[in-house]
N, C-alpha and C. Protein backbone atom coordinates (compact mmCIF):
# COMPACT_ATOMS: atom_id res chain seq x y z
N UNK A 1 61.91 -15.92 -12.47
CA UNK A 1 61.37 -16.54 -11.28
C UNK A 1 60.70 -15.49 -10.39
N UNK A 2 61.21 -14.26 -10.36
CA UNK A 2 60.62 -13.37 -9.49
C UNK A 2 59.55 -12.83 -10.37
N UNK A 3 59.12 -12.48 -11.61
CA UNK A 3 57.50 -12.03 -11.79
C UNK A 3 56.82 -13.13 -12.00
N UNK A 4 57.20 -14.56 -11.46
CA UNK A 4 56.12 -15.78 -11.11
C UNK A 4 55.55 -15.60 -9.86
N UNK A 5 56.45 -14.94 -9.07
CA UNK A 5 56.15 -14.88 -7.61
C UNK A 5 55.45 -13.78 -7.19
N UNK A 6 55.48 -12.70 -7.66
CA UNK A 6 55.08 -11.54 -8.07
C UNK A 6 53.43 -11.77 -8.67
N UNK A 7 53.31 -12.15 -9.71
CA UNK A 7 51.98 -12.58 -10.18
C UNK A 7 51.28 -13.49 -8.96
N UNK A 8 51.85 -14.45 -8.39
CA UNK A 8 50.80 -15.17 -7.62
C UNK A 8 50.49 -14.15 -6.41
N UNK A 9 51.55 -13.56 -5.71
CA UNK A 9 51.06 -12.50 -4.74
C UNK A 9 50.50 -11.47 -5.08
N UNK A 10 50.38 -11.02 -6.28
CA UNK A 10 48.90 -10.01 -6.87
C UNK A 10 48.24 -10.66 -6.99
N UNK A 11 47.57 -12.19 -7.53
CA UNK A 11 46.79 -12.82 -7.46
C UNK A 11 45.85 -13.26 -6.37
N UNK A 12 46.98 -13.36 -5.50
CA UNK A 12 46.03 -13.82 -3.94
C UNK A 12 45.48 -12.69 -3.22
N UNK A 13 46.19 -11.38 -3.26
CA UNK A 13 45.97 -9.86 -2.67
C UNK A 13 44.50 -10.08 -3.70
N UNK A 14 44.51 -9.60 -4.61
CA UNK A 14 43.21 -9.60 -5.63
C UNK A 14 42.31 -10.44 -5.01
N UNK A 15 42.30 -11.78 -5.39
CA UNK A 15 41.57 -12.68 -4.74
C UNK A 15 41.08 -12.28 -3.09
N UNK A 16 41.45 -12.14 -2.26
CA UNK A 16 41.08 -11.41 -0.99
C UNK A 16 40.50 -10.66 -1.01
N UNK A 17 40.67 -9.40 -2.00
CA UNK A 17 39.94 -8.23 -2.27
C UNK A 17 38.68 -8.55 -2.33
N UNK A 18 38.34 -9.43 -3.42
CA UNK A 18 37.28 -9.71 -4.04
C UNK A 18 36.34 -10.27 -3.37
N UNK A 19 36.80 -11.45 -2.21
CA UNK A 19 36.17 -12.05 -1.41
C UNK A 19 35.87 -10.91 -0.16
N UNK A 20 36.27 -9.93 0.03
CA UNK A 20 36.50 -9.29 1.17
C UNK A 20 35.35 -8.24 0.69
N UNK A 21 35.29 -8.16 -0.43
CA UNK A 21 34.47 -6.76 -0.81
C UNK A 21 32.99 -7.60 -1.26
N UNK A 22 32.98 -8.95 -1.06
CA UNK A 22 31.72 -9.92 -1.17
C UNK A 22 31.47 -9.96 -0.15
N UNK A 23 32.15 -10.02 1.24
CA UNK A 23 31.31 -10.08 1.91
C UNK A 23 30.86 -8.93 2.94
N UNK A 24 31.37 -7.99 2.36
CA UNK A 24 30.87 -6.54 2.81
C UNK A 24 29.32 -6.20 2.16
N UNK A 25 29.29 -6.57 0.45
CA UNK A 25 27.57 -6.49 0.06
C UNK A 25 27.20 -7.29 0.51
N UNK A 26 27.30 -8.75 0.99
CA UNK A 26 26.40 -9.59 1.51
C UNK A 26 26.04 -9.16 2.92
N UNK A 27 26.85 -8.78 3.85
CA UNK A 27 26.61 -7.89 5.27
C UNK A 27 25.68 -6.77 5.03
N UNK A 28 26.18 -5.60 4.01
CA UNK A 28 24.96 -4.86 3.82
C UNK A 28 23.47 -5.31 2.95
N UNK A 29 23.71 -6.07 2.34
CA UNK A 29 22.39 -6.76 1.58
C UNK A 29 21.55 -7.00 2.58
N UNK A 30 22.13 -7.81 3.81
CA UNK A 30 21.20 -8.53 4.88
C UNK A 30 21.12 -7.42 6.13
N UNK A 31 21.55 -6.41 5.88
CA UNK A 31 21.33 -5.54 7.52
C UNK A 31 20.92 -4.29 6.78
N UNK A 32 21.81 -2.97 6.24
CA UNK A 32 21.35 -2.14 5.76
C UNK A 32 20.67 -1.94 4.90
N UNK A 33 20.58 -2.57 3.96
CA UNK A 33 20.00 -2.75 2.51
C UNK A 33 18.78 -3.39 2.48
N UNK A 34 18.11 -3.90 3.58
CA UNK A 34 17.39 -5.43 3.26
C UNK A 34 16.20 -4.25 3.52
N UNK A 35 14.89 -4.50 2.39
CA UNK A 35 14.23 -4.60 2.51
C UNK A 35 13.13 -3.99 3.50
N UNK A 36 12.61 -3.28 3.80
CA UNK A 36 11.95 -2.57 5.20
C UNK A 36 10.47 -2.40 4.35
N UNK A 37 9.49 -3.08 5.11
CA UNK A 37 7.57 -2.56 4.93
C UNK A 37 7.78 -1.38 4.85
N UNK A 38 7.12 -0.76 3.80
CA UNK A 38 6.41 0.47 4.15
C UNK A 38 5.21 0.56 4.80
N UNK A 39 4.99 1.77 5.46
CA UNK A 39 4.08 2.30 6.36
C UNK A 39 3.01 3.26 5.86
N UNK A 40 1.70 2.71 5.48
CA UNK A 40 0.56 3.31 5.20
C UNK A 40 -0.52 3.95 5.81
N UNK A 41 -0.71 4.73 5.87
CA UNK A 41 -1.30 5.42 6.45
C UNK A 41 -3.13 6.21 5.90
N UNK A 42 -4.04 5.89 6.32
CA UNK A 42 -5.12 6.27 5.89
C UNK A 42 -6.00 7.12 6.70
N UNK A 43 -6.08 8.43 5.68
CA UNK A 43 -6.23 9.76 6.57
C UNK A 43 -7.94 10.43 5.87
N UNK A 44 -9.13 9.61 6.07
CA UNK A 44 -10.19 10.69 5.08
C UNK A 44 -10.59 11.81 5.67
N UNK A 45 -10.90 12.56 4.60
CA UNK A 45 -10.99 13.64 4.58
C UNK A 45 -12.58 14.68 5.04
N UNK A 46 -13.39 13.95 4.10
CA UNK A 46 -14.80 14.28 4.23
C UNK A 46 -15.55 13.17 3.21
N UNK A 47 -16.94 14.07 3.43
CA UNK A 47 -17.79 13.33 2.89
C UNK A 47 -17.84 14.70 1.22
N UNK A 48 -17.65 13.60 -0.15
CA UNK A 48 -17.47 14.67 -0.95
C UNK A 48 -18.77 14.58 -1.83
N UNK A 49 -19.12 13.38 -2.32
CA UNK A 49 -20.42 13.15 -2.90
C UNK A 49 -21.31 12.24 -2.32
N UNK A 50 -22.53 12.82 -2.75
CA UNK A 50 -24.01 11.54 -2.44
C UNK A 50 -24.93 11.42 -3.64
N UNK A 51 -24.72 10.29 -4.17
CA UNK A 51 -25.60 10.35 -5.81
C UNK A 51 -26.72 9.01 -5.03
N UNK A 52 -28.07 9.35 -6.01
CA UNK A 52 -29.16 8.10 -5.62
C UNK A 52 -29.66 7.90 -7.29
N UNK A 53 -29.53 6.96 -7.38
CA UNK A 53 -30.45 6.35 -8.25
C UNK A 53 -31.59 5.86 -8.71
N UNK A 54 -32.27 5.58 -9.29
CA UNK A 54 -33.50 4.90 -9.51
C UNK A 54 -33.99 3.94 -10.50
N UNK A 55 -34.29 2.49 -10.62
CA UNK A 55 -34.43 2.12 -11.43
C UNK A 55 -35.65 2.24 -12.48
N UNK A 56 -36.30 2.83 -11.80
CA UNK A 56 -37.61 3.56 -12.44
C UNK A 56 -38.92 3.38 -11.23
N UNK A 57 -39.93 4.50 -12.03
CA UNK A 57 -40.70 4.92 -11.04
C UNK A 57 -41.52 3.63 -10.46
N UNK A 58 -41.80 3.04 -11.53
CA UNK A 58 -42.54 1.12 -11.30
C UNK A 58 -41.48 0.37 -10.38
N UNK A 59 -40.55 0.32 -10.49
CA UNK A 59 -39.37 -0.52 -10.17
C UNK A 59 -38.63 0.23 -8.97
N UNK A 60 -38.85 0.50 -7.60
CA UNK A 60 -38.03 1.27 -6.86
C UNK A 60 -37.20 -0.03 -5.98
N UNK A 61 -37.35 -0.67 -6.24
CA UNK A 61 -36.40 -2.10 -5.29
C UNK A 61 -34.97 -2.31 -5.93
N UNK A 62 -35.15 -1.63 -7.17
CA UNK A 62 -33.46 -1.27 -7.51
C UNK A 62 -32.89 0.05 -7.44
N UNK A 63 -33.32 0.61 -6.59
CA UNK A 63 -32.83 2.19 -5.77
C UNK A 63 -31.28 2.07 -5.33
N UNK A 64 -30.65 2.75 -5.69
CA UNK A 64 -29.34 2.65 -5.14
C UNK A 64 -28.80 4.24 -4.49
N UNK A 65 -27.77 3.79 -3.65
CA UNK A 65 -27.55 5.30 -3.12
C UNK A 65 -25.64 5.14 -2.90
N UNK A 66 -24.95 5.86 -3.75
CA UNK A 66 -23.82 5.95 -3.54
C UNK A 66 -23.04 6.97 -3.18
N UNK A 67 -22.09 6.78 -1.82
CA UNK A 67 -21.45 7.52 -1.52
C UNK A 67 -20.10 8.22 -1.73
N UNK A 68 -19.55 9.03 -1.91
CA UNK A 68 -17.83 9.20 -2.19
C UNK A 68 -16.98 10.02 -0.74
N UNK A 69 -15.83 9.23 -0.37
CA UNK A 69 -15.13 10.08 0.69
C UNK A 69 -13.61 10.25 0.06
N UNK A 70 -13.68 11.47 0.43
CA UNK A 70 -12.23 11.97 -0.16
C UNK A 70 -11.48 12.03 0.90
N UNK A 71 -10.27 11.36 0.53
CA UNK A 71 -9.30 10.96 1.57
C UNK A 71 -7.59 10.64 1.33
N UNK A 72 -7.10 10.70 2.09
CA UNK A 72 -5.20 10.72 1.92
C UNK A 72 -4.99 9.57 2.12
N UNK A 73 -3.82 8.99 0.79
CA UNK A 73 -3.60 8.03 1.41
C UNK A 73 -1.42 8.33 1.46
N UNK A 74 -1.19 8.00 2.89
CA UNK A 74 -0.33 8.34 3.08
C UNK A 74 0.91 7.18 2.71
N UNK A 75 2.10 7.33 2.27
CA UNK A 75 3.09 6.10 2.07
C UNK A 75 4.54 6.90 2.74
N UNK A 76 5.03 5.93 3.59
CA UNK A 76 6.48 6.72 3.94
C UNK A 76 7.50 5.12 3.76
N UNK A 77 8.33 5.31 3.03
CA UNK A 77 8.87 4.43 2.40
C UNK A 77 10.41 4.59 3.09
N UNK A 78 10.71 3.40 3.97
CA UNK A 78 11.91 3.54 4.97
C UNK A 78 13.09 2.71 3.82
N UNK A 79 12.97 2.81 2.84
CA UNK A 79 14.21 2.06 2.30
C UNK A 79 15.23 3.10 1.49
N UNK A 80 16.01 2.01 0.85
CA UNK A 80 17.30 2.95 0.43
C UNK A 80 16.76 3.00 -1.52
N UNK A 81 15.84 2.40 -1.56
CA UNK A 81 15.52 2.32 -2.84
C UNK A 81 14.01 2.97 -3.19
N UNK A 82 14.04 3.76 -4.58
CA UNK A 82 12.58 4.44 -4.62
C UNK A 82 11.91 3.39 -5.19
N UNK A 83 10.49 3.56 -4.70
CA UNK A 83 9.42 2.64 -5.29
C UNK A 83 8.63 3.36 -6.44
N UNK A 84 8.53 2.86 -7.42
CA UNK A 84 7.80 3.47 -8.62
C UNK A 84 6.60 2.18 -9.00
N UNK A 85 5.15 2.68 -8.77
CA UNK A 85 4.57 1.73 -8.76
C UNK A 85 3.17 2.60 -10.11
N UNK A 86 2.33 0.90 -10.70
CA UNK A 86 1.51 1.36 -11.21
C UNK A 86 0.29 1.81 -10.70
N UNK A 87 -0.78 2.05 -11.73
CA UNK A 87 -2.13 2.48 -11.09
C UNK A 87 -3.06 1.23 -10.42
N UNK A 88 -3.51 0.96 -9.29
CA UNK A 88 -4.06 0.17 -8.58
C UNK A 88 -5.41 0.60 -7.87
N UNK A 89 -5.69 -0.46 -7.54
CA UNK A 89 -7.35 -0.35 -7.26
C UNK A 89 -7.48 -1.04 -5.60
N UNK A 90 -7.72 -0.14 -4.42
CA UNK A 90 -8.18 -0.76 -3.25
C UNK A 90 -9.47 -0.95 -3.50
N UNK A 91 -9.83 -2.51 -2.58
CA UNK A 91 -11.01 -2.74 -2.57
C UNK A 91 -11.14 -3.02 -0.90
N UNK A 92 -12.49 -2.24 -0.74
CA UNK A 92 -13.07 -1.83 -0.02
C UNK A 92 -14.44 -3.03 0.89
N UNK A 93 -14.01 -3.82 1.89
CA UNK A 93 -15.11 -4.92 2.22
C UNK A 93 -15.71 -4.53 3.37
N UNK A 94 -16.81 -5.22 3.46
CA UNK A 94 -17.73 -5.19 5.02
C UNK A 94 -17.53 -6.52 5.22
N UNK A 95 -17.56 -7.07 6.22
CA UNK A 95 -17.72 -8.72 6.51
C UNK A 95 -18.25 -9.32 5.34
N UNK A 96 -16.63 -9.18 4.57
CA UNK A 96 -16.37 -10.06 3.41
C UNK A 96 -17.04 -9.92 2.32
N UNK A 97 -17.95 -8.69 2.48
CA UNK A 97 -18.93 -8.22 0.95
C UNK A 97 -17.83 -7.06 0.82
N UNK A 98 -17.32 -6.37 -0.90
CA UNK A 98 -17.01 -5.28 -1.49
C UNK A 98 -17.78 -4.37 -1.60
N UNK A 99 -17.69 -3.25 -0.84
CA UNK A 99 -18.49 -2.51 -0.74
C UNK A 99 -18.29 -1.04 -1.39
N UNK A 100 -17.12 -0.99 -2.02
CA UNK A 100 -16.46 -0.06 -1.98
C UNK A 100 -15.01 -0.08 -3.00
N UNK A 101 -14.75 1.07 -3.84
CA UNK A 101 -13.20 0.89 -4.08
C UNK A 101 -12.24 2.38 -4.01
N UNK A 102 -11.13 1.86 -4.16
CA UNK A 102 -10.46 3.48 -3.89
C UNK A 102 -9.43 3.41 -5.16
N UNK A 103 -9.21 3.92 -6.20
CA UNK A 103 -8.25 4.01 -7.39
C UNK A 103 -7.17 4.62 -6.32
N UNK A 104 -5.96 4.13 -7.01
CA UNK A 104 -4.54 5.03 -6.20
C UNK A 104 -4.04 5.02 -7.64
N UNK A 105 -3.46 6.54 -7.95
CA UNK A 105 -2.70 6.44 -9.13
C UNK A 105 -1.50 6.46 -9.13
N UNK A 106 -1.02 5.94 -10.06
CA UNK A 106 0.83 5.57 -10.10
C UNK A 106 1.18 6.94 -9.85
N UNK A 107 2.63 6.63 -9.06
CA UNK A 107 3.36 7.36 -8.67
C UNK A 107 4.92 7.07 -8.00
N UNK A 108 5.22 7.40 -8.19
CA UNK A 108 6.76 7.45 -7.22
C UNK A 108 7.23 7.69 -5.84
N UNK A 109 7.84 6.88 -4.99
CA UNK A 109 7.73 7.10 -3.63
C UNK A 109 9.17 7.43 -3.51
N UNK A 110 10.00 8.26 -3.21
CA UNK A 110 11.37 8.62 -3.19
C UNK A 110 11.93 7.43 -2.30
N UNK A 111 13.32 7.15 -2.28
CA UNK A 111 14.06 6.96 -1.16
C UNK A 111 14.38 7.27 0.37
N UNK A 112 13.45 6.92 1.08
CA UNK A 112 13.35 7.51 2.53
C UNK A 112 12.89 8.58 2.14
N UNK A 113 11.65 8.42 1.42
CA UNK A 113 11.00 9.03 1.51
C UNK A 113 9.39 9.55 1.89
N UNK A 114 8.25 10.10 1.77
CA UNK A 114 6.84 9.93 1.88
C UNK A 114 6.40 10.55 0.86
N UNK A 115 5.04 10.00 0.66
CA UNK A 115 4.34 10.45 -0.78
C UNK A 115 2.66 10.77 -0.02
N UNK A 116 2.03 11.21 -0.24
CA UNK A 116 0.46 11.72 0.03
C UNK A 116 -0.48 11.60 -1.39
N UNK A 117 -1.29 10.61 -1.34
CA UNK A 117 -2.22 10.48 -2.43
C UNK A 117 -3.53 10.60 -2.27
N UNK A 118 -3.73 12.05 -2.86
CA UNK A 118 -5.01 12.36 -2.62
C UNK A 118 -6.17 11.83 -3.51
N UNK A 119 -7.24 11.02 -3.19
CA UNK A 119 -7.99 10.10 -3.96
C UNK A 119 -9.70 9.69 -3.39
N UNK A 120 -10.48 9.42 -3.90
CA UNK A 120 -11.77 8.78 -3.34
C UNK A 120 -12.21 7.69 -3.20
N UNK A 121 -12.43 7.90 -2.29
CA UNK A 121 -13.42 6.41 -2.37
C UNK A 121 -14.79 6.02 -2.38
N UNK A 122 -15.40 5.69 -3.54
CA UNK A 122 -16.58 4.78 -3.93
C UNK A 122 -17.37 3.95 -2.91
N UNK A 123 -17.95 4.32 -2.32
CA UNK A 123 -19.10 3.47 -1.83
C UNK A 123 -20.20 3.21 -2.76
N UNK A 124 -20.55 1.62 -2.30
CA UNK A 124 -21.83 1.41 -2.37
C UNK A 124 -22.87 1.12 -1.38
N UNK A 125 -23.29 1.77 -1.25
CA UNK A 125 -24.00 2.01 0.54
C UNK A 125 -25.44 1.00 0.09
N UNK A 126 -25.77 0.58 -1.19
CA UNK A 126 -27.22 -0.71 -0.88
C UNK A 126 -26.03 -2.05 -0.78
N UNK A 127 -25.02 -1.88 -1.04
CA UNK A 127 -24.17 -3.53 -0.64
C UNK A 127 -24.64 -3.70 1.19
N UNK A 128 -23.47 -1.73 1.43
CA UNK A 128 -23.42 -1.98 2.48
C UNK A 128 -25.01 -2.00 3.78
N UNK A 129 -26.07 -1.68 2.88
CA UNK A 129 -26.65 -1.44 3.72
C UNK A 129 -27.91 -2.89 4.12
N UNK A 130 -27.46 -3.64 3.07
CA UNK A 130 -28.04 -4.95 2.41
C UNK A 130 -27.32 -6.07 3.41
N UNK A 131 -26.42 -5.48 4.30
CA UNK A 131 -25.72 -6.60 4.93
C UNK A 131 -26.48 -6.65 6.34
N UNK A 132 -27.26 -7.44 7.27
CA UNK A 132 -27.80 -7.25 8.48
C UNK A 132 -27.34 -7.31 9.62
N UNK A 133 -25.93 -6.98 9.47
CA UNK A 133 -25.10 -6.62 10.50
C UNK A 133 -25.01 -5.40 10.17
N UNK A 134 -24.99 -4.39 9.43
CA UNK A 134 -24.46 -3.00 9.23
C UNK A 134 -25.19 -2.44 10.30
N UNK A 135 -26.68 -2.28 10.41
CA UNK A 135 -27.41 -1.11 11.45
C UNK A 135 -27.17 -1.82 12.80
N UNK A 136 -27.01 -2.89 12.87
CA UNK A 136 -26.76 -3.50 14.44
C UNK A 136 -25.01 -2.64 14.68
N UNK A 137 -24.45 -3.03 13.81
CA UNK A 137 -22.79 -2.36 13.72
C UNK A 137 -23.07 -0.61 14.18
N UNK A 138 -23.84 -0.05 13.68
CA UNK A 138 -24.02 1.14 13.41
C UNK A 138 -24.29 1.81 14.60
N UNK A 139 -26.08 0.95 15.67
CA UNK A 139 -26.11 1.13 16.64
C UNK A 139 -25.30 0.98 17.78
N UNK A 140 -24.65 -0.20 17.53
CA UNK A 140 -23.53 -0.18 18.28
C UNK A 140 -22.31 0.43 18.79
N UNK A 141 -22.31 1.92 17.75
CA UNK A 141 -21.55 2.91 17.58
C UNK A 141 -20.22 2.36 16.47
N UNK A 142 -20.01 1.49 16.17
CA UNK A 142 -18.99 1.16 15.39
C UNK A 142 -18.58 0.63 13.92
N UNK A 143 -18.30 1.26 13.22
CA UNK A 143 -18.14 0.05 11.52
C UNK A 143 -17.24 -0.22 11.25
N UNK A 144 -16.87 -1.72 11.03
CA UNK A 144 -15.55 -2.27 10.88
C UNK A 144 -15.55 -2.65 9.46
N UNK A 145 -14.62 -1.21 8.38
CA UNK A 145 -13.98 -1.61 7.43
C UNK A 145 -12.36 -2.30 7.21
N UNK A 146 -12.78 -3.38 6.16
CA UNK A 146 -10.76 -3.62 5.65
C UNK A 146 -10.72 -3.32 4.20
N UNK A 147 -9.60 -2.74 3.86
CA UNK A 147 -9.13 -2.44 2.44
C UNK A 147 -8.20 -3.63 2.17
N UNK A 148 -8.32 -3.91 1.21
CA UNK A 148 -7.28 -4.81 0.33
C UNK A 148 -6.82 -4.35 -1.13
N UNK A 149 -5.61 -3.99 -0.75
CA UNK A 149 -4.88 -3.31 -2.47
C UNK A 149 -3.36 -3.78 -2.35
N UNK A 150 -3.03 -4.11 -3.69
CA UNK A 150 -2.04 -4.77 -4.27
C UNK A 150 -0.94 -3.35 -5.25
N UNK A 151 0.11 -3.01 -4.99
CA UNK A 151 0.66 -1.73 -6.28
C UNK A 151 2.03 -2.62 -6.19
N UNK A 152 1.87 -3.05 -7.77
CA UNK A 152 3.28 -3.57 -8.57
C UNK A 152 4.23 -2.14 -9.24
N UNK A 153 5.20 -3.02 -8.80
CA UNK A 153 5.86 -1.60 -9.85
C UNK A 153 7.69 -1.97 -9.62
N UNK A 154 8.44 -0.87 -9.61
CA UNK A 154 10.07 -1.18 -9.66
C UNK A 154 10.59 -0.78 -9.00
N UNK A 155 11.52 -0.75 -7.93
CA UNK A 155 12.45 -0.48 -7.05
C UNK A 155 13.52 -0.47 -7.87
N UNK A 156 14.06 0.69 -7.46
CA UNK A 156 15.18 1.39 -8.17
C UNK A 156 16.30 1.85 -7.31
N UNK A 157 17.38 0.97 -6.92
CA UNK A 157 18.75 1.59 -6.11
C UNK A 157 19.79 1.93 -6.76
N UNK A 158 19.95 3.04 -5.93
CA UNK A 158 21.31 4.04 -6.08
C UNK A 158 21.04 4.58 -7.92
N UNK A 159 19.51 3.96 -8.32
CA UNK A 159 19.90 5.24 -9.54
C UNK A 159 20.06 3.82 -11.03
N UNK A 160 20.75 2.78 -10.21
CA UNK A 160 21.48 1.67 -11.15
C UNK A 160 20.51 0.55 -11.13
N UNK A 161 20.18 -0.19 -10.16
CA UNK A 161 20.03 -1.86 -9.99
C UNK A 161 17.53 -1.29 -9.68
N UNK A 162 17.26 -2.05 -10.55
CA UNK A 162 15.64 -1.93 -10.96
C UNK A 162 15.71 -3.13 -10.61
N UNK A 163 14.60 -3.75 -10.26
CA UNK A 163 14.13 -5.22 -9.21
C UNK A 163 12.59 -4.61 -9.34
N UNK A 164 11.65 -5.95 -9.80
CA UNK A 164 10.24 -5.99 -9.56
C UNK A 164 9.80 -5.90 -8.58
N UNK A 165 8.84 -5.57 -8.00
CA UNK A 165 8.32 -5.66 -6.64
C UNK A 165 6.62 -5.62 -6.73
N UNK A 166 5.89 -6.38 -5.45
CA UNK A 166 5.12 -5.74 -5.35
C UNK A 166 4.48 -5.83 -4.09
N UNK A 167 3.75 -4.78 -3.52
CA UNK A 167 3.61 -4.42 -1.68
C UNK A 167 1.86 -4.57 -1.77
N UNK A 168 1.81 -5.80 -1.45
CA UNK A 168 0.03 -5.78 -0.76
C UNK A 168 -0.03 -5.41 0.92
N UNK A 169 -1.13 -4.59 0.87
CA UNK A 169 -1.23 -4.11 1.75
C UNK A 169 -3.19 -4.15 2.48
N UNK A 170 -3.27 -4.39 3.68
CA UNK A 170 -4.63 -4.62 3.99
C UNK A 170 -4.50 -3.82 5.40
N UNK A 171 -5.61 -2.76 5.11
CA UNK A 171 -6.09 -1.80 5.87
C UNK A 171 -7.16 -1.82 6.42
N UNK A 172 -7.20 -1.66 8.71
CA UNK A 172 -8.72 -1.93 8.97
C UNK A 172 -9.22 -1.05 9.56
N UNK A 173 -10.01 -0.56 9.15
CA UNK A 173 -10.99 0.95 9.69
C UNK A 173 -11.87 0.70 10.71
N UNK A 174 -11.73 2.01 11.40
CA UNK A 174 -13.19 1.55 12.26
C UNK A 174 -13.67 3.01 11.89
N UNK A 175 -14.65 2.96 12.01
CA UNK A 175 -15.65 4.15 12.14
C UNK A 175 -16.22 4.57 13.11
N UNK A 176 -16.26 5.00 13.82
CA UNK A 176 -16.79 5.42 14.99
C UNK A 176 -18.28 6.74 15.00
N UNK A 177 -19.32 5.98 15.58
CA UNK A 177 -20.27 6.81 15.00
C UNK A 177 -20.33 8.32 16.13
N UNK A 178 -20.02 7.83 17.22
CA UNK A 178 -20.18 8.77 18.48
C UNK A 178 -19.63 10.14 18.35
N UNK A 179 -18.54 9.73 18.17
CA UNK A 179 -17.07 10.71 18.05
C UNK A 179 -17.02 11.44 16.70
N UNK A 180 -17.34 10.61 15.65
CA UNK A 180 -17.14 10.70 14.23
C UNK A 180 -15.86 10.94 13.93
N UNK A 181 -14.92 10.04 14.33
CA UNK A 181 -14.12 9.58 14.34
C UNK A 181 -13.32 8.36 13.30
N UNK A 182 -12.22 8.57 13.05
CA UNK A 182 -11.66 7.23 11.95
C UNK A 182 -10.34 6.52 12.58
N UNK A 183 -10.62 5.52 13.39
CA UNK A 183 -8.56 4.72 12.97
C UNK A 183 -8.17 3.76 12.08
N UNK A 184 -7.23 3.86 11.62
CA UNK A 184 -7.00 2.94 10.26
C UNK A 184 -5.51 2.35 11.38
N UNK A 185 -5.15 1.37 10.92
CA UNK A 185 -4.25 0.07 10.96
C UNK A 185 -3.85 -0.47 9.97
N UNK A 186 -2.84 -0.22 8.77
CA UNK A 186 -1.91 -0.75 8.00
C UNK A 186 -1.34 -2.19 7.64
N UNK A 187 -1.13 -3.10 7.25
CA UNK A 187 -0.34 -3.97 7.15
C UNK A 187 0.40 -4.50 5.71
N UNK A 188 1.59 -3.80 5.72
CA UNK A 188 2.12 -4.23 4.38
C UNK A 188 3.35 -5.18 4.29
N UNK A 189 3.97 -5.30 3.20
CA UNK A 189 4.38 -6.45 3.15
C UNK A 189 5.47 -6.59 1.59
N UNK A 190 6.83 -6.15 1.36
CA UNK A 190 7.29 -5.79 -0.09
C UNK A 190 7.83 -7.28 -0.23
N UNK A 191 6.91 -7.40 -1.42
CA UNK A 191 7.60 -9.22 -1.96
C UNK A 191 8.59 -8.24 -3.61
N UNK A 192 9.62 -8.80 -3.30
CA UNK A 192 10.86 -8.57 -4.58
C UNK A 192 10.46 -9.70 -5.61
């Protein structure tokens, strides 16, 4: 009779445990653990190339002139889990024309950590220059770019637990012609 009684009071101690230590990960799942945007940051650098084209000497109405700016792209990743993402492609718009793209290559973002990706970006300056807001924009002293880029990849905690993820993110530039000047504005977003 006494290791009947014995078994049910290890049973219920256990049982408590179990519930007690459930709802300690569910407390940290939803407060410490949960999820935090990363913070992007877009830092260019210079102006690195200027290529022009020609579609031939008869044919100059398909003249093209493309630009490249080399530039940082910054990631500081406030979570408890590293992000390991693939190779992705920002694209680069003017009022809603692509004007532009920026390759980001895979890489790894530590755990509370930051990463710096040094990379270019592709202009096409007859998109952008084809749009009849650009030189009014221009005189105006100002050019309003947004980036739109998508990087899938795996979140990895404590080493053990891998979860899909992926963080779109849309970035809006201004250009400033006066100053020659850049501010960028971030907005990301980690869907699990």
């Amino acid at each position: 009779m006494g290791t009947s009684r014995g078994l049910k009071v290890c049973c219920a101690v256990t049982a408590i445990f179990i519930v007690m230590i459930a709802i300690i990960f569910t407390i940290l799942a939803f407060t410490v653990f949960k999820p935090k945007d990363p913070e992007i940051t877009i830092y260019p650098q210079g102006l690195e190339n200027i290529g022009f084209g020609l579609g031939g000497i008869s044919n100059l109405s398909t003249a093209n002139v493309n630009v490249s700016i080399a530039m940082i792209v910054a990631i500081n990743n406030r979570n408890y889990g590293s992000f390991k993402f693939k190779n992705a492609t920002a694209f680069v718009n003017y009022r809603g024309d692509v004007v532009g793209t920026v390759p980001i290559e895979q890489a790894r973002v530590p755990a509370h950590g930051k990463l710096n990706i040094s990379t270019v970006a592709a202009f096409m300056m007859d998109r952008l220059t084809a749009n009849a807001s650009f030189w009014e924009d221009v005189l105006a002293g100002s050019v309003n770019l947004s980036t739109d880029a998508t990087m899938h990849g795996k979140v990895t905690m404590f080493k053990v637990f891998k979860i899909q993820a992926s963080v779109p993110s849309r970035c809006d530039i201004s250009l400033f012609i006066q100053s020659q000047s850049v501010e960028s504005i971030c907005k990301t977003k980690i869907k699990l």
